[in-house]
Protein backbone atom coordinates (compact mmCIF):
# COMPACT_ATOMS: atom_id res chain seq x y z
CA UNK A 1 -13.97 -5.79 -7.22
CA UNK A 2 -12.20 -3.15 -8.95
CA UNK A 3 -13.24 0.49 -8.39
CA UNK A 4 -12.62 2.24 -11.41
CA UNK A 5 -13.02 6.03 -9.86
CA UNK A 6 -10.47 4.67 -7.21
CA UNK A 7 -8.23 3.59 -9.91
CA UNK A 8 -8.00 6.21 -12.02
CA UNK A 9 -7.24 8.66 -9.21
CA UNK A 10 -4.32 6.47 -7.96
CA UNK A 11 -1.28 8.55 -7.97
CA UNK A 12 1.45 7.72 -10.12
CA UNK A 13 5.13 9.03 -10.36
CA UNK A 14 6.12 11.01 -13.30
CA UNK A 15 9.76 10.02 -14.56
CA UNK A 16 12.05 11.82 -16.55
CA UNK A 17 13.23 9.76 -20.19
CA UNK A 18 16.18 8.46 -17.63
CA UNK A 19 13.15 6.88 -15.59
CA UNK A 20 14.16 9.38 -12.60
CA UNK A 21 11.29 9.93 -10.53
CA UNK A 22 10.19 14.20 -11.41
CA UNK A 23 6.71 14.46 -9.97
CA UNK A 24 3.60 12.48 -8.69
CA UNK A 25 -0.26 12.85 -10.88
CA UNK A 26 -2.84 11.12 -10.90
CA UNK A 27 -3.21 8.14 -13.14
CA UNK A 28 -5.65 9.97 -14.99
CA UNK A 29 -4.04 13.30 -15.24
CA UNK A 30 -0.98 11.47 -16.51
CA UNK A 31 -3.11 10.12 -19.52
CA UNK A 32 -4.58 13.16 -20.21
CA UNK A 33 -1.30 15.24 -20.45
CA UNK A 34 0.71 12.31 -22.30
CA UNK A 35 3.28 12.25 -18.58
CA UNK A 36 5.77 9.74 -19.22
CA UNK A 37 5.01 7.52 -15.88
CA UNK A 38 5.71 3.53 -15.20
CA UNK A 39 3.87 0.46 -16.21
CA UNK A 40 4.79 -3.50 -15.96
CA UNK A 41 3.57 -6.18 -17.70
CA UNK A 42 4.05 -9.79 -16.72
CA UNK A 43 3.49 -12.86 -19.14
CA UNK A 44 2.35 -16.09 -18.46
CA UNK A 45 2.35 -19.40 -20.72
CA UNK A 46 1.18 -23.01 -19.91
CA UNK A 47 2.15 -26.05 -19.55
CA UNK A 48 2.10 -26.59 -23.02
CA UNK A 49 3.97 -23.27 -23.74
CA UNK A 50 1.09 -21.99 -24.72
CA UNK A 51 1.27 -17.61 -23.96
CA UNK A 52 -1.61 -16.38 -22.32
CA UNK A 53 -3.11 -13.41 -23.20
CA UNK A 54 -5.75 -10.96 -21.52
CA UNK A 55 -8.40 -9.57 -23.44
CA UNK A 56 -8.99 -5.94 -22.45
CA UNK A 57 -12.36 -4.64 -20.63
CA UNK A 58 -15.28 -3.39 -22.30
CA UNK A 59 -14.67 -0.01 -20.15
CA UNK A 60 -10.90 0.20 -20.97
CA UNK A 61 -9.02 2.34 -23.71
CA UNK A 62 -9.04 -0.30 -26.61
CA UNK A 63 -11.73 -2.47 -25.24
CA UNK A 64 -11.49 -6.16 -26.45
CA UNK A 65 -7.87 -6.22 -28.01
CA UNK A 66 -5.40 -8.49 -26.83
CA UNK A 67 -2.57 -7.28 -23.97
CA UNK A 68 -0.05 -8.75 -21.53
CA UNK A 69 -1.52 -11.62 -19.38
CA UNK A 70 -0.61 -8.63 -16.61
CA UNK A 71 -0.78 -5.11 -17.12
CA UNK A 72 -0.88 -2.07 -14.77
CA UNK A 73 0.76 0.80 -13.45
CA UNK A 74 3.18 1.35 -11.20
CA UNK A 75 1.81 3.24 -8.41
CA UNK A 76 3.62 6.54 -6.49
CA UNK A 77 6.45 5.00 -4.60
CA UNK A 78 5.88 1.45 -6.08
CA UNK A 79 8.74 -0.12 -7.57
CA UNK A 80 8.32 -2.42 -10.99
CA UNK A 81 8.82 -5.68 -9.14
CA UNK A 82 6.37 -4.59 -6.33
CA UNK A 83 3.96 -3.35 -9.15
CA UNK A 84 4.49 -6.23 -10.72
CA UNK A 85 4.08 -8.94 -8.02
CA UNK A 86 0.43 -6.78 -6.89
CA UNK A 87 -0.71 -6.35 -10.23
CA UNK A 88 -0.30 -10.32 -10.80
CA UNK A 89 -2.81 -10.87 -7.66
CA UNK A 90 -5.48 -8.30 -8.26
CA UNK A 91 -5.87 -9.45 -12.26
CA UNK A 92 -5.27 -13.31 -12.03
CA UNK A 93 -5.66 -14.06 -8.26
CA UNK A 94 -1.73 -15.94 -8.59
CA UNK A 95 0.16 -14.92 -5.61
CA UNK A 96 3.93 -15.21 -7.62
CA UNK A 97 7.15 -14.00 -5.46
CA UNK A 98 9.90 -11.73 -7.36
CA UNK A 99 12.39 -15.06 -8.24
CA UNK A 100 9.33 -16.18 -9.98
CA UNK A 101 9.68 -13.39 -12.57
CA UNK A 102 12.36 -12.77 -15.31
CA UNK A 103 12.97 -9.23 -16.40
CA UNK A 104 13.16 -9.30 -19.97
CA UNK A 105 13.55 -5.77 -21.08
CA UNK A 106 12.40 -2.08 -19.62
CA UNK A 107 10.53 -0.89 -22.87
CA UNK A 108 10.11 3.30 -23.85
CA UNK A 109 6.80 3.75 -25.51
CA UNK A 110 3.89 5.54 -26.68
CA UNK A 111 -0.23 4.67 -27.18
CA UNK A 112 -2.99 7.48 -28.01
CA UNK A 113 -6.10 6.41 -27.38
CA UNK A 114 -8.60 6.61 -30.30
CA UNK A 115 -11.46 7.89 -29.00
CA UNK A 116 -12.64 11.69 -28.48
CA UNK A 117 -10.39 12.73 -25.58
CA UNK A 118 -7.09 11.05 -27.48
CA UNK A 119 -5.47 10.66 -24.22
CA UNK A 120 -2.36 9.48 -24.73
CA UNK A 121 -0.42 6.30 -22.76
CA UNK A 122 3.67 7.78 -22.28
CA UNK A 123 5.49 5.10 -20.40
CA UNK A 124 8.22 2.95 -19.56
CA UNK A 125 7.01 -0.19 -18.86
CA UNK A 126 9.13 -3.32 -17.27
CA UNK A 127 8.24 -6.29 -19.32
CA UNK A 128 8.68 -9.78 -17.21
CA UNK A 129 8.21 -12.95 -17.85
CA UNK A 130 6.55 -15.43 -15.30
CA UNK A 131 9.02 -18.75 -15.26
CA UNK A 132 6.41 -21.12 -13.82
CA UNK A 133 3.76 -22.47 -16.61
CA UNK A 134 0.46 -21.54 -14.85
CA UNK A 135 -2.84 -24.02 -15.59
CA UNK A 136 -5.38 -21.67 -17.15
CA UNK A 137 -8.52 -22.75 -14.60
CA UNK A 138 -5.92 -21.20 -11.88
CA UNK A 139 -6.49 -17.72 -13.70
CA UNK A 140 -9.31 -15.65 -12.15
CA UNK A 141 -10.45 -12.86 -14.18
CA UNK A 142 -10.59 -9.58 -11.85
CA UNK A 143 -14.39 -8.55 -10.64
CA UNK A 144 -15.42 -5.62 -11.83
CA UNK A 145 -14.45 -5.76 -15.28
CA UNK A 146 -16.92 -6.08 -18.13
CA UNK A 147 -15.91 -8.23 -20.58
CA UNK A 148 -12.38 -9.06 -20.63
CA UNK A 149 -10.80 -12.24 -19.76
CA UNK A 150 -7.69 -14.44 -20.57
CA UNK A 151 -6.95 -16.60 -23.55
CA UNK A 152 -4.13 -18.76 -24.98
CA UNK A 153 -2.35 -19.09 -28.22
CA UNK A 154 0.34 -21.93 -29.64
CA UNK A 155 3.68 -20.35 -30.37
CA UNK A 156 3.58 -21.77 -33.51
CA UNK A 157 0.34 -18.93 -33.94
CA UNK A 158 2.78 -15.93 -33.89
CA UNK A 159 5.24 -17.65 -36.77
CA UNK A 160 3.11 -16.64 -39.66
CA UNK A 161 -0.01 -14.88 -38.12
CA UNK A 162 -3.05 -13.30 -40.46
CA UNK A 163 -3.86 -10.31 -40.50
CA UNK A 164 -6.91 -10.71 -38.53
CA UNK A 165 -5.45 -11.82 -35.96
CA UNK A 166 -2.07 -9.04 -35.73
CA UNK A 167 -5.48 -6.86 -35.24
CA UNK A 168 -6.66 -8.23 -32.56
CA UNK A 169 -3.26 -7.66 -30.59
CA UNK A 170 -2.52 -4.24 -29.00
CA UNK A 171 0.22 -2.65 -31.47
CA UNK A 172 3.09 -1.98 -29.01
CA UNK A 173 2.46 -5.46 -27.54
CA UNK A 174 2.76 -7.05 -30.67
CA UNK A 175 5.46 -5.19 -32.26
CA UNK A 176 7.77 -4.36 -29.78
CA UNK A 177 6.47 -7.35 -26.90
CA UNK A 178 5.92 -10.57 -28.45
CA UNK A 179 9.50 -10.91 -29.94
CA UNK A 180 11.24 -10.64 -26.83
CA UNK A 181 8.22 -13.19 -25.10
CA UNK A 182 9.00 -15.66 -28.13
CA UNK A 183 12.81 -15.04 -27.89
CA UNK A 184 12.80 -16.01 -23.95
CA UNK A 185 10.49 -18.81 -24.54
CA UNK A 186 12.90 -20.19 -27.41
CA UNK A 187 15.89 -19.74 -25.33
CA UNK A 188 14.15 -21.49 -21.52
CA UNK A 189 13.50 -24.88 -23.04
């Protein structure tokens, strides 16, 4: 079950914009201060090349949108593969190895979060791409989080989507994510 006080007071390095390691903060001191610090993502599709999305906690800085199928920080000392490869476990229950994942691109970017506070997300996040297609009843949704889950969309979803549903996507993981997902799915046939 996932202990959000825990979580938040996880320490975290701080990196330099050449991803050089500069200090250690808390996860939620990092936020707060807008400390550029390291993230991963991971993506999963299924069988029927179908991506798989997680819907973001009720409790969670843009509660309900659509993210990564994997998404979490890279903890003090933690490289992006290890992150990567722990993160996977804790928020699906899939054990995966590092040959399972594809790198497909270390991303710069920025999020502030609209609420009061405005904390703001500064990161540089590894963005991977999980070769083996996963069956979604595998997928455990991580205790502890209200709301949430995972869902799945047709490729074919992201050639022409509506409005509605661009919304309903985190902007940095549609913009700048998706393409390269949809590129790498294109090109692994």
């Amino acid at each position: 079950m996932t202990n959000l006080n825990y979580e938040n007071q996880r320490l975290v390095d701080i990196v330099n914009e050449d991803d050089e390691i500069i200090d250690a903060k808390t996860r939620t001191e990092a936020h707060r201060t807008g400390l550029l610090h390291r993230e991963i993502h991971v993506w999963m599709r299924d069988k029927g090349r179908n991506i798989i999305f997680q819907r973001r906690g009720l409790d969670r800085q843009s509660a309900g949108l659509l993210d990564a199928t994997v998404g979490g920080h890279v903890n003090k000392g933690e490289d992006y593969l290890s992150a990567a490869i722990r993160e996977t476990k804790e928020e699906t229950g899939i054990s995966i190895n590092a040959s399972d994942l594809v790198l497909l691109k270390k991303l710069r970017g920025s999020e502030i979060a609209k609420n009061p506070f405005g904390s703001k997300n500064n990161f540089i996040r590894a963005v991977y791409f999980y070769k083996q297609p996963v069956h979604s009843e595998d997928i455990k949704k991580e205790a502890g989080i209200p709301g949430g889950g995972f869902q799945k969309f047709a490729i074919d979803f992201f050639l022409n989507p509506k409005e509605e549903h661009i919304s309903s996507l985190l902007p940095f993981v549609f913009k700048e994510e998706l393409p390269l997902v949809l590129e790498h799915m294109k090109n692994d046939i």
